[in-house]
N, C-alpha and C. Protein backbone atom coordinates (compact mmCIF):
# COMPACT_ATOMS: atom_id res chain seq x y z
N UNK A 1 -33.34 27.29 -14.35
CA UNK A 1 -33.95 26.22 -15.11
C UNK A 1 -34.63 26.83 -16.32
N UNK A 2 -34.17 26.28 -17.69
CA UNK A 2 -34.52 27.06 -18.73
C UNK A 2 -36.24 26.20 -18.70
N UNK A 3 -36.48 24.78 -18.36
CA UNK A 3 -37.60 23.99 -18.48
C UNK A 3 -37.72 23.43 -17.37
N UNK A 4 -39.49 23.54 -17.30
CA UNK A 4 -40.09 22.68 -15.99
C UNK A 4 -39.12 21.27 -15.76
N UNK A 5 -39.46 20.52 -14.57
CA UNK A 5 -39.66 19.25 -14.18
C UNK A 5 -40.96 19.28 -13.43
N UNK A 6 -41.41 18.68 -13.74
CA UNK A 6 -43.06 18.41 -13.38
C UNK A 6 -42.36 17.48 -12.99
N UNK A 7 -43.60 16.91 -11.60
CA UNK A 7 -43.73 15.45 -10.59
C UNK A 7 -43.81 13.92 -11.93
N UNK A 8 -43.15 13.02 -11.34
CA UNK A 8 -43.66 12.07 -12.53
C UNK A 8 -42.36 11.10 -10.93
N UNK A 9 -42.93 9.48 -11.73
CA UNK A 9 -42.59 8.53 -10.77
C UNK A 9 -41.13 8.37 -11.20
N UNK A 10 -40.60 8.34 -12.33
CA UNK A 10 -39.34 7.65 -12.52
C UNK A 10 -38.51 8.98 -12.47
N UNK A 11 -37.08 9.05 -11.89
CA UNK A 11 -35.99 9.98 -12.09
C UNK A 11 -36.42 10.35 -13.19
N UNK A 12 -35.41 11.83 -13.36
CA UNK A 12 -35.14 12.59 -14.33
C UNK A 12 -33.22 11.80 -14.32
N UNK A 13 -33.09 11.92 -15.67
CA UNK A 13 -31.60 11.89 -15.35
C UNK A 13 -30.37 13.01 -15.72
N UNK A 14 -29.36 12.70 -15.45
CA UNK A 14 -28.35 14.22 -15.79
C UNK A 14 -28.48 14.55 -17.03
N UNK A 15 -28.63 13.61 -17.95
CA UNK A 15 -28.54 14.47 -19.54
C UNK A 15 -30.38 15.14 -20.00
N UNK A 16 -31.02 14.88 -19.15
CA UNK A 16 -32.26 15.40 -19.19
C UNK A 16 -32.06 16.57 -18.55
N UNK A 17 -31.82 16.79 -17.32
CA UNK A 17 -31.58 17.77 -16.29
C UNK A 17 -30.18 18.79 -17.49
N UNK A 18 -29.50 18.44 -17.92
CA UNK A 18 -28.27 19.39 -18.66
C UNK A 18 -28.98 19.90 -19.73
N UNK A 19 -30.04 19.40 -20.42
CA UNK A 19 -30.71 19.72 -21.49
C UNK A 19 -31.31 20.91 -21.10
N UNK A 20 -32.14 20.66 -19.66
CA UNK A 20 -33.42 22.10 -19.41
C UNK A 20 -32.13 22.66 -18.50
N UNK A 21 -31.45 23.33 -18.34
CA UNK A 21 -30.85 24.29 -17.74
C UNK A 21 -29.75 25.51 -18.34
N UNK A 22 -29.57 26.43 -18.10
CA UNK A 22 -28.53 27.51 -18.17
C UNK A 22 -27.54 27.41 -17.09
N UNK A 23 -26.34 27.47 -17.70
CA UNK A 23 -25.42 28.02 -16.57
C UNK A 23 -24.69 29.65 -16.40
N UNK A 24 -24.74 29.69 -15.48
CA UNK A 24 -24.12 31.54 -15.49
C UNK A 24 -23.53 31.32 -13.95
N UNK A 25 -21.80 32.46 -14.66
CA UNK A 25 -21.22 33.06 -13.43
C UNK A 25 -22.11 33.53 -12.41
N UNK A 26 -22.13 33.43 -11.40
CA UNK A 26 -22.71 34.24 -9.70
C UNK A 26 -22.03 34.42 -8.73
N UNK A 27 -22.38 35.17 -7.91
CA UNK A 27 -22.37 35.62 -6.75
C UNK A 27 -23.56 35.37 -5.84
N UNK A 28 -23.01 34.49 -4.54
CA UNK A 28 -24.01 34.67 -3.67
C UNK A 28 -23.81 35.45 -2.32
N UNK A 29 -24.82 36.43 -1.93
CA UNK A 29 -24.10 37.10 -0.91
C UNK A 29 -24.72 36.78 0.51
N UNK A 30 -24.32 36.35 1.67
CA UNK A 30 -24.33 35.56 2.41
C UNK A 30 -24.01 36.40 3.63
N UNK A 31 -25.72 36.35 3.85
CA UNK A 31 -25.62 37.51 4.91
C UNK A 31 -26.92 37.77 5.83
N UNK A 32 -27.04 37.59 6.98
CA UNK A 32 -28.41 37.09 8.24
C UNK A 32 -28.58 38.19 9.70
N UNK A 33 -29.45 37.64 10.00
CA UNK A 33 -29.76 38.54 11.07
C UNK A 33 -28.79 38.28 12.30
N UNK A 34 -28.05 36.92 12.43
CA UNK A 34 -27.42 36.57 13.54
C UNK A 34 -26.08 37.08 13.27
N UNK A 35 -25.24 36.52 14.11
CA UNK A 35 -23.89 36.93 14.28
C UNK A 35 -23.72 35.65 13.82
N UNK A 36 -22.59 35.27 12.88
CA UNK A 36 -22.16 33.95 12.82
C UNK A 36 -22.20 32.66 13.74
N UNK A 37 -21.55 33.32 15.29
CA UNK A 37 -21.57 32.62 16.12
C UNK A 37 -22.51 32.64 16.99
N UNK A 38 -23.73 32.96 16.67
CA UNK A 38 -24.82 32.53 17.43
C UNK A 38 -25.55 31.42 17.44
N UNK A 39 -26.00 31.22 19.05
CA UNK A 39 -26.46 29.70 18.69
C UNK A 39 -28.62 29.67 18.44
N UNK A 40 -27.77 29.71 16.79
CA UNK A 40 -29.96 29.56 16.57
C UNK A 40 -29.74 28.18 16.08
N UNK A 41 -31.07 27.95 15.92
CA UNK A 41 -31.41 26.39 15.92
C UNK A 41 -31.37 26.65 13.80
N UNK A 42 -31.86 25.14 13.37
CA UNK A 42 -31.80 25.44 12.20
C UNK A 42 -33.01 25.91 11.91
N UNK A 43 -34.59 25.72 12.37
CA UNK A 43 -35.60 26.50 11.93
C UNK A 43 -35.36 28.09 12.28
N UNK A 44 -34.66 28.56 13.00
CA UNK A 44 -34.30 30.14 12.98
C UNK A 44 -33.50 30.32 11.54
N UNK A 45 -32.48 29.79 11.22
CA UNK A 45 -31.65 29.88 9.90
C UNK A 45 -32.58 29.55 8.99
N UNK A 46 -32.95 28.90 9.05
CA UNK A 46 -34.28 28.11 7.74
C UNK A 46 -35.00 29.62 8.08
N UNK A 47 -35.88 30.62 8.62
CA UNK A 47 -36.13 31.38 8.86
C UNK A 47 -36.14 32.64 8.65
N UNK A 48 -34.73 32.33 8.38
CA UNK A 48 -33.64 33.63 8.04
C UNK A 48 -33.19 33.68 6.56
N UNK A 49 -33.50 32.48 5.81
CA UNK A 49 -33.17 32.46 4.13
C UNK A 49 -32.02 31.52 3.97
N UNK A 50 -31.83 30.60 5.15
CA UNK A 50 -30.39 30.20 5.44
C UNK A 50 -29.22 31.00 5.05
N UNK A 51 -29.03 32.27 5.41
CA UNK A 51 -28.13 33.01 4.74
C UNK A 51 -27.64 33.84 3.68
N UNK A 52 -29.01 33.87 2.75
CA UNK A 52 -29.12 33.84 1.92
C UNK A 52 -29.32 35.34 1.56
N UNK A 53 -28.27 36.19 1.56
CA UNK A 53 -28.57 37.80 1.55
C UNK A 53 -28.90 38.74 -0.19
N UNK A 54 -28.79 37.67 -1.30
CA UNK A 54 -28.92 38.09 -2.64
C UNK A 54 -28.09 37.51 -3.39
N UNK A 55 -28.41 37.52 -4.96
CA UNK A 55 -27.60 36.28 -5.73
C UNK A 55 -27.43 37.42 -7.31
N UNK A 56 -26.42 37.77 -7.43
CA UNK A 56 -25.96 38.62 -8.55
C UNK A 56 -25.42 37.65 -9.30
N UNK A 57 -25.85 37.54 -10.92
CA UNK A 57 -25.16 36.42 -11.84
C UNK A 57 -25.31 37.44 -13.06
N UNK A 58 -24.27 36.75 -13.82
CA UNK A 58 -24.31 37.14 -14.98
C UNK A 58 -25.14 36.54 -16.40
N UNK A 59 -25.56 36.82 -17.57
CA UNK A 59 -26.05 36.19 -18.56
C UNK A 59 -26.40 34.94 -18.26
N UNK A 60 -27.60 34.28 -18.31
CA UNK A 60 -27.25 32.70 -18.11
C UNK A 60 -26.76 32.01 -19.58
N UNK A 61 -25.59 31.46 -19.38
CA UNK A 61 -25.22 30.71 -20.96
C UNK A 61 -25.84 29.22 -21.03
N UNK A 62 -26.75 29.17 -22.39
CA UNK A 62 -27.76 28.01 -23.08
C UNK A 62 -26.88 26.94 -23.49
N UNK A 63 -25.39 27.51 -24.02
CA UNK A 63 -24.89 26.46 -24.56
C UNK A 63 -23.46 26.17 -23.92
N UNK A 64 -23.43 25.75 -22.22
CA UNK A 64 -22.53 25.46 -21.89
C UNK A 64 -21.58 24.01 -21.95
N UNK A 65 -22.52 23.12 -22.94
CA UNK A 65 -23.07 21.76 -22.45
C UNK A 65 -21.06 21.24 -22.90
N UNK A 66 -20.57 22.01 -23.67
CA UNK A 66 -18.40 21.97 -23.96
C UNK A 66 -17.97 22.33 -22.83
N UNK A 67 -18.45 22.73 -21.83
CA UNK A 67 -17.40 22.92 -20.57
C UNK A 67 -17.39 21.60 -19.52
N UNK A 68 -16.49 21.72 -18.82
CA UNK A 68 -16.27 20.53 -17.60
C UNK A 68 -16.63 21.72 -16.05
N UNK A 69 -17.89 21.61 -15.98
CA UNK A 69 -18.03 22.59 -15.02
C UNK A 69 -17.37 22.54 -13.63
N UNK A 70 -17.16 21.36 -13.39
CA UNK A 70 -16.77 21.07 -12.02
C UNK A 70 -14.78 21.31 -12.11
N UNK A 71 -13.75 21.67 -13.02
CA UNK A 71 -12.71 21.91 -13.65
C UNK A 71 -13.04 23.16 -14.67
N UNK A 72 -14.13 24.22 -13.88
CA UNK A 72 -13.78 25.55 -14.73
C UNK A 72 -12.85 26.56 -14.12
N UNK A 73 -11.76 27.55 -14.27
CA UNK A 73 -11.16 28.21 -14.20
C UNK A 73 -11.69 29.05 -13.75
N UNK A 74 -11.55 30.24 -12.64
CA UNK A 74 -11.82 30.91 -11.57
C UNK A 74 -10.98 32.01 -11.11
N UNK A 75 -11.89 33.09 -11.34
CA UNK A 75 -10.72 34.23 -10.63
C UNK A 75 -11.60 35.43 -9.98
N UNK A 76 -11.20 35.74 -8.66
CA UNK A 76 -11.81 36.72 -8.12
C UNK A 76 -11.07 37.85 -7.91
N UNK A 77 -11.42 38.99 -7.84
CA UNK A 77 -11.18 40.44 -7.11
C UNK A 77 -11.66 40.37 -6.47
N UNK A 78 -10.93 41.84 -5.15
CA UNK A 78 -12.33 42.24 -3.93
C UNK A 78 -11.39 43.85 -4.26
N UNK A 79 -12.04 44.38 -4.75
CA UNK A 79 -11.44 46.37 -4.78
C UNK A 79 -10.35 46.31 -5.74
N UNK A 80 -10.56 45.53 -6.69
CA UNK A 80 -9.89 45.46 -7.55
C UNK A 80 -8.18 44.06 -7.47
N UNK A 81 -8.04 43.93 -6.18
CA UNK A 81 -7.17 43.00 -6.15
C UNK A 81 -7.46 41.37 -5.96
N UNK A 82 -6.60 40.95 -6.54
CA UNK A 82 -6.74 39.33 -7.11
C UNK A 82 -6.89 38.87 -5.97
N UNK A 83 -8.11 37.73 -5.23
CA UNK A 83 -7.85 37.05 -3.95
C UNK A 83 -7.87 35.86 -4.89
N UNK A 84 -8.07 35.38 -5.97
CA UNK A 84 -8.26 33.44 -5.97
C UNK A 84 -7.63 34.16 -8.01
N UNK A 85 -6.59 33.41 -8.58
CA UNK A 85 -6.34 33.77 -9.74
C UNK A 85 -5.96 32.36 -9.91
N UNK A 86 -6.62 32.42 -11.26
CA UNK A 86 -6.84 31.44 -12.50
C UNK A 86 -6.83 29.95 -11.36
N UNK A 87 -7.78 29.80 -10.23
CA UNK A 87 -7.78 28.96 -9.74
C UNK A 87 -9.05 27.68 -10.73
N UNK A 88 -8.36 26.67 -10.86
CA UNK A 88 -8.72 25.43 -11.59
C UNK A 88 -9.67 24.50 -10.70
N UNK A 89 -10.97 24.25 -10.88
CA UNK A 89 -11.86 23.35 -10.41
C UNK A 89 -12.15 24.09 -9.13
N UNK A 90 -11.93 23.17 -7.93
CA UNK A 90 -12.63 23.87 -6.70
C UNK A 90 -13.92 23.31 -6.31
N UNK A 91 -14.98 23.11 -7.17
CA UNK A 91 -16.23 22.93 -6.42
C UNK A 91 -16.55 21.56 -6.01
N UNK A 92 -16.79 21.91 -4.32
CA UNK A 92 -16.99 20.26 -3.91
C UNK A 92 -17.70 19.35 -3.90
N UNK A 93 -18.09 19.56 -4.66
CA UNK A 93 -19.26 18.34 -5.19
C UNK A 93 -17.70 17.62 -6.31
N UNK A 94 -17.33 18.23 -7.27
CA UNK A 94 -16.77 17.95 -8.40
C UNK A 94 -17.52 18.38 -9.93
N UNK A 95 -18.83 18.24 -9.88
CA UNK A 95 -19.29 18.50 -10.85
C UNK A 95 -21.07 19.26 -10.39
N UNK A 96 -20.87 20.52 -10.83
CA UNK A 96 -22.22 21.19 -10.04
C UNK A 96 -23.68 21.06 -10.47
N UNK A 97 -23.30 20.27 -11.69
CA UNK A 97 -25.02 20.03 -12.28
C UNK A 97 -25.34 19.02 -11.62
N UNK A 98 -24.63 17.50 -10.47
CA UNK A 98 -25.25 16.82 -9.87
C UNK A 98 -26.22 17.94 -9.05
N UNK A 99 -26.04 18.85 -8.34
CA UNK A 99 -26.46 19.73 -7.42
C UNK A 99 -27.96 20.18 -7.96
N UNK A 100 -27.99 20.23 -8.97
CA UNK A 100 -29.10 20.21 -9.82
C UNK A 100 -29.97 18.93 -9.83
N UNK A 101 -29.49 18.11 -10.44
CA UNK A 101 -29.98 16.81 -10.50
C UNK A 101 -30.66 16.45 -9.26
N UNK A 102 -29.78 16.28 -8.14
CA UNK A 102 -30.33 16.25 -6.59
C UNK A 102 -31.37 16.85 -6.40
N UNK A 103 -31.97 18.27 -6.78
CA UNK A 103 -32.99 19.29 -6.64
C UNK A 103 -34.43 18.93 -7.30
N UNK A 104 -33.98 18.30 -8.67
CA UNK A 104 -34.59 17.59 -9.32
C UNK A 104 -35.63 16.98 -8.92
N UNK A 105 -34.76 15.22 -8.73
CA UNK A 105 -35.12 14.28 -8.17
C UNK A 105 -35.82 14.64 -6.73
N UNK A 106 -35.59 15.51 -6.14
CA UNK A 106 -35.71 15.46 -4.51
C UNK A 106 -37.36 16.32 -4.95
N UNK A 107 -37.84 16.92 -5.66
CA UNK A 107 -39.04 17.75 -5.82
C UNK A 107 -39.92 16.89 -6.77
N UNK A 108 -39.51 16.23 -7.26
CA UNK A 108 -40.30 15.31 -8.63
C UNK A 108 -41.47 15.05 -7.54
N UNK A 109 -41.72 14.30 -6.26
CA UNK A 109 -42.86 14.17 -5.42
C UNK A 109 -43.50 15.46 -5.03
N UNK A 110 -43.20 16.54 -4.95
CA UNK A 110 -43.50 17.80 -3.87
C UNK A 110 -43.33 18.77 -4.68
N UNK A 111 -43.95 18.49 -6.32
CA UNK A 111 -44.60 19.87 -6.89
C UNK A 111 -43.57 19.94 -8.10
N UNK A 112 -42.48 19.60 -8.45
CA UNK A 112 -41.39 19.97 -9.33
C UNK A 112 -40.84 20.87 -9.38
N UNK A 113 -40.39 21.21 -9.86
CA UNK A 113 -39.40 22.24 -10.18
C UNK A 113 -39.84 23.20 -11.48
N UNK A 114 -39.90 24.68 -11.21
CA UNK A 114 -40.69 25.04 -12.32
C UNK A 114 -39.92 26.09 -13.10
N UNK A 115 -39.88 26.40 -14.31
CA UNK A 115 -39.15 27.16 -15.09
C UNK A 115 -38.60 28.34 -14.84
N UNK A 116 -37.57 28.68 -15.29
CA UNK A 116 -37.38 30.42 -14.48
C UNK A 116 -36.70 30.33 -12.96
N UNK A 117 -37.01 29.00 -12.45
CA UNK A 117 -35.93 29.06 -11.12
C UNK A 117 -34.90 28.86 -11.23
N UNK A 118 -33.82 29.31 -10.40
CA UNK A 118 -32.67 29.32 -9.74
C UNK A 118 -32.00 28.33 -8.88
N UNK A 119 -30.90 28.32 -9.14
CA UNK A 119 -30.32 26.98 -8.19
C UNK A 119 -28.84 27.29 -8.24
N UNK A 120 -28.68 27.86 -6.93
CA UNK A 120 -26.70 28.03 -6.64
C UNK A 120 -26.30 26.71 -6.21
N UNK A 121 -25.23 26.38 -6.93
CA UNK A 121 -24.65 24.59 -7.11
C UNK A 121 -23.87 24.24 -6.56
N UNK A 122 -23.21 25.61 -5.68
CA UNK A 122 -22.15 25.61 -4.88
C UNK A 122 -21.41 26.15 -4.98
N UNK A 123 -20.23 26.75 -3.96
CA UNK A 123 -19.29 27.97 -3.87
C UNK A 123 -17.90 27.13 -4.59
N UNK A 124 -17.25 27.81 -5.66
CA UNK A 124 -16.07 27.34 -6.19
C UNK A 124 -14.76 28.07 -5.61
N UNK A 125 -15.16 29.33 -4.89
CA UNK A 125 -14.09 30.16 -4.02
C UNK A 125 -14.26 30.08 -2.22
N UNK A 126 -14.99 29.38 -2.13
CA UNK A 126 -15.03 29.56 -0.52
C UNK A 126 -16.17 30.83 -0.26
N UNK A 127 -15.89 30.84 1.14
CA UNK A 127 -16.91 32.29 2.18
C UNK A 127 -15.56 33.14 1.85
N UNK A 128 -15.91 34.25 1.08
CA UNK A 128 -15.00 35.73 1.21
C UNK A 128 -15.38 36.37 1.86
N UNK A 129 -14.82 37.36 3.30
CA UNK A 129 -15.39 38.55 4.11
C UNK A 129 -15.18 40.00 3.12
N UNK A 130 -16.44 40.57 2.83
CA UNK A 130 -16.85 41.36 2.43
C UNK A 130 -17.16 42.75 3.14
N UNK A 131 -16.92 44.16 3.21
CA UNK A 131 -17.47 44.99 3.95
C UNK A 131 -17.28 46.14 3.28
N UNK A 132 -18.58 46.90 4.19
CA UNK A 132 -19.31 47.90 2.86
C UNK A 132 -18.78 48.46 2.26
N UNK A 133 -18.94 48.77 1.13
CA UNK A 133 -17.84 49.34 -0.16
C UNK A 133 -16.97 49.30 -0.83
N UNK A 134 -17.15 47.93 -0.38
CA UNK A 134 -16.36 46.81 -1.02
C UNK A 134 -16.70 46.34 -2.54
N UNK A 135 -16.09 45.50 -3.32
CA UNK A 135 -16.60 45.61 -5.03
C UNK A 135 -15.85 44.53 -5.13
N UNK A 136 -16.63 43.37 -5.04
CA UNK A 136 -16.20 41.73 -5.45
C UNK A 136 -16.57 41.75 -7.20
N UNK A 137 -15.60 40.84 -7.78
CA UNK A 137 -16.18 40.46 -9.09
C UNK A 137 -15.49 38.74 -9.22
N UNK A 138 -16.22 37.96 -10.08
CA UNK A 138 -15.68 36.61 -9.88
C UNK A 138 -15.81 36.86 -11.89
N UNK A 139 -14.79 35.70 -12.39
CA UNK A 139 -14.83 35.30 -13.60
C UNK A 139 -14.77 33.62 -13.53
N UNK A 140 -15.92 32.87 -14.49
CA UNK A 140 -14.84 31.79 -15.07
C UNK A 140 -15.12 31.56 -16.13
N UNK A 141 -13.64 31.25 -16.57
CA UNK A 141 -13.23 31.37 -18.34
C UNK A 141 -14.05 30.43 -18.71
N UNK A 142 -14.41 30.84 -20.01
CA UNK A 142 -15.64 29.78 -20.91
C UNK A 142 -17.12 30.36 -20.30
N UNK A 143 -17.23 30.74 -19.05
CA UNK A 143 -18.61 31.17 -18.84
C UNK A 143 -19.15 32.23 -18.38
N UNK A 144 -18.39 33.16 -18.04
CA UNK A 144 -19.18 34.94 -17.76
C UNK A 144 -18.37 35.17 -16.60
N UNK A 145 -18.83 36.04 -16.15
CA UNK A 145 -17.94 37.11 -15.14
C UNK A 145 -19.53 37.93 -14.13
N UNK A 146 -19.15 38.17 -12.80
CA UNK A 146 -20.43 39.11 -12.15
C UNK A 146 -19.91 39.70 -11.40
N UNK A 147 -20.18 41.18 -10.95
CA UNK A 147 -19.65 41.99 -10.02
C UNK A 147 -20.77 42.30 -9.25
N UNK A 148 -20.45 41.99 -7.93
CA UNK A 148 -21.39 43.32 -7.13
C UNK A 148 -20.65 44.57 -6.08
N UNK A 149 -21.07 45.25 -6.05
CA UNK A 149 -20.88 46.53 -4.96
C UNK A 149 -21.61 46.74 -3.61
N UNK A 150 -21.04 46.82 -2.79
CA UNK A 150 -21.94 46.57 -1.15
C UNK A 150 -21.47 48.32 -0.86
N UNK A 151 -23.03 48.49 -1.12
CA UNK A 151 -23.00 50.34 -0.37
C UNK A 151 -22.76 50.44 1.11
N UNK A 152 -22.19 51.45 1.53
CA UNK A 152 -22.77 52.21 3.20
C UNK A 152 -24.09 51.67 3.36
């Protein structure tokens, strides 16, 4: 979020919400104390970061407002080989700044939303299995590219 949302009674709406934000390529890496298939409740996951093992992005871009984010172009490596190429749209919402908007609206009572935060809008490639020393990088055309590296 390039600008606050402070609490106030009436919505914010999407072209308000598209105004205060950056968008940038990411990576989220998705990774907990359990075994996948363990059975914790959701306050253990809520607990745990819901999964939430680190978020590598690239540049945030100010002036994305010409792209169709939810129909951006997509391509991943994992060690250099192509798993998802020049894949088109993908994210299930359809358009990821609602995902924003939702965040918005849902905090406008409970403090707002304050500048400088972060908000992943949703996965446009799916869960990739990752393991150590491994070297993911994602691109999408029109908006940046991010790599990370998982040490020993």
């Amino acid at each position: 979020f390039r600008k606050a949302f402070p609490p106030r009674e009436t919505p914010y709406t999407r072209d308000e919400v598209a105004a205060g934000v950056e968008c940038c390529a990411a990576i989220e890496v998705v990774s907990g104390r359990f075994n996948l298939d363990a059975p914790v409740s959701n306050l253990e996951r809520l607990a745990d970061g819901i999964l939430n093992g680190g978020f590598v992005h690239d540049t945030p871009t100010p002036n994305w407002q010409h792209l169709d984010l939810g129909k951006l172009t997509v391509s991943m490596t994992i060690n250099g080989q192509t798993v998802i190429d020049k894949q088109e749209g993908g994210h299930p919402t359809g358009d990821p700044l609602n995902v924003a908007l939702v965040l918005v609206n849902l905090w406008r009572a409970k403090g707002g939303v304050r500048a400088g935060q972060f908000v992943t809008c949703g996965s446009f490639t799916g869960l990739k299995y990752i393991q150590p020393g491994d070297v993911c990088a994602i691109r999408f055309e029109g908006l940046g590219a991010a790599r990370v590296e998982f040490t020993v």
